[in-house]
Protein backbone atom coordinates (compact mmCIF):
# COMPACT_ATOMS: atom_id res chain seq x y z
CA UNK A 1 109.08 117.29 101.63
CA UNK A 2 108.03 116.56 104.83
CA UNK A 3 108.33 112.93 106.20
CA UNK A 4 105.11 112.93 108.70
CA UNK A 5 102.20 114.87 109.61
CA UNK A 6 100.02 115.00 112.82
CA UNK A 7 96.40 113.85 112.32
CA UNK A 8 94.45 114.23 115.79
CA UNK A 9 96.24 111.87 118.04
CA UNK A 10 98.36 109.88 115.48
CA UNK A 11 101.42 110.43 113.22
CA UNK A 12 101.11 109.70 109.80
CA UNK A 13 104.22 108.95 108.01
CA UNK A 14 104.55 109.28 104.46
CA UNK A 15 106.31 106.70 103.18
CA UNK A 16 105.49 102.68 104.45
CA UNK A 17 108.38 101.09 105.19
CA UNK A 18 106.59 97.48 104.14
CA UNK A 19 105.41 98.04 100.81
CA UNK A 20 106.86 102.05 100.27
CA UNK A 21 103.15 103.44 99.04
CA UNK A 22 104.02 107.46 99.70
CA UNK A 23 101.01 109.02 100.54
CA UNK A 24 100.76 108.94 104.34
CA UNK A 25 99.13 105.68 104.61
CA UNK A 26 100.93 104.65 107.74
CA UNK A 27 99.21 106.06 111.47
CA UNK A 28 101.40 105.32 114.43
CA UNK A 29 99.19 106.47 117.49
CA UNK A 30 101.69 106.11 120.43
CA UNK A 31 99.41 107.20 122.89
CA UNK A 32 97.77 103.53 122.16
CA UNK A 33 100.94 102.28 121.07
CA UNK A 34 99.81 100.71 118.49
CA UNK A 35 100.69 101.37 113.96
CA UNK A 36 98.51 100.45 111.16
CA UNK A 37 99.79 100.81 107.80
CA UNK A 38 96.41 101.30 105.38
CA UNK A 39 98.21 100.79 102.23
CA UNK A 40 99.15 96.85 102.82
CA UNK A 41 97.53 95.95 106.22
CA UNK A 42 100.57 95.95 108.63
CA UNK A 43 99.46 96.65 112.23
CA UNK A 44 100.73 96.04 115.56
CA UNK A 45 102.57 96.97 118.82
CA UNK A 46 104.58 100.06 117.95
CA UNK A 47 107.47 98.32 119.91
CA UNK A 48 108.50 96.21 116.67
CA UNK A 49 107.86 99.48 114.28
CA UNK A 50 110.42 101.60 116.23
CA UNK A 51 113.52 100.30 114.80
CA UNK A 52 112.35 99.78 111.48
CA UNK A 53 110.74 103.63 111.02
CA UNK A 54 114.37 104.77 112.59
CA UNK A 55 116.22 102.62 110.30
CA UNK A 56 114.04 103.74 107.38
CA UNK A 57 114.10 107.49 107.63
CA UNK A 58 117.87 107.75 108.18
């Protein structure tokens, strides 16, 4: 299954890494550089996300 799908100018991953809700809650729009996670309300500076999505996924 595929980790992450493109949704106009955001990613959408599929699993959170906060709270692990699978169904592509989490938008990471690095033209803005900003994430929002819609399943649990995590948002920020994608800065502080990149580790922990890399981390995550390997």
């Amino acid at each position: 299954m595929k980790e992450y799908k493109v949704s106009g100018k955001e990613i959408m991953y599929r699993v959170c890494p906060f709270c692990g809700n699978d169904r592509y809650n989490l938008s990471v729009n690095f033209e803005k550089g900003v994430y929002h996670a819609w399943c649990c309300g995590k948002g920020g500076r994608i800065s502080g996300l990149k580790g922990l999505i890399k981390s995550f996924y390997n």
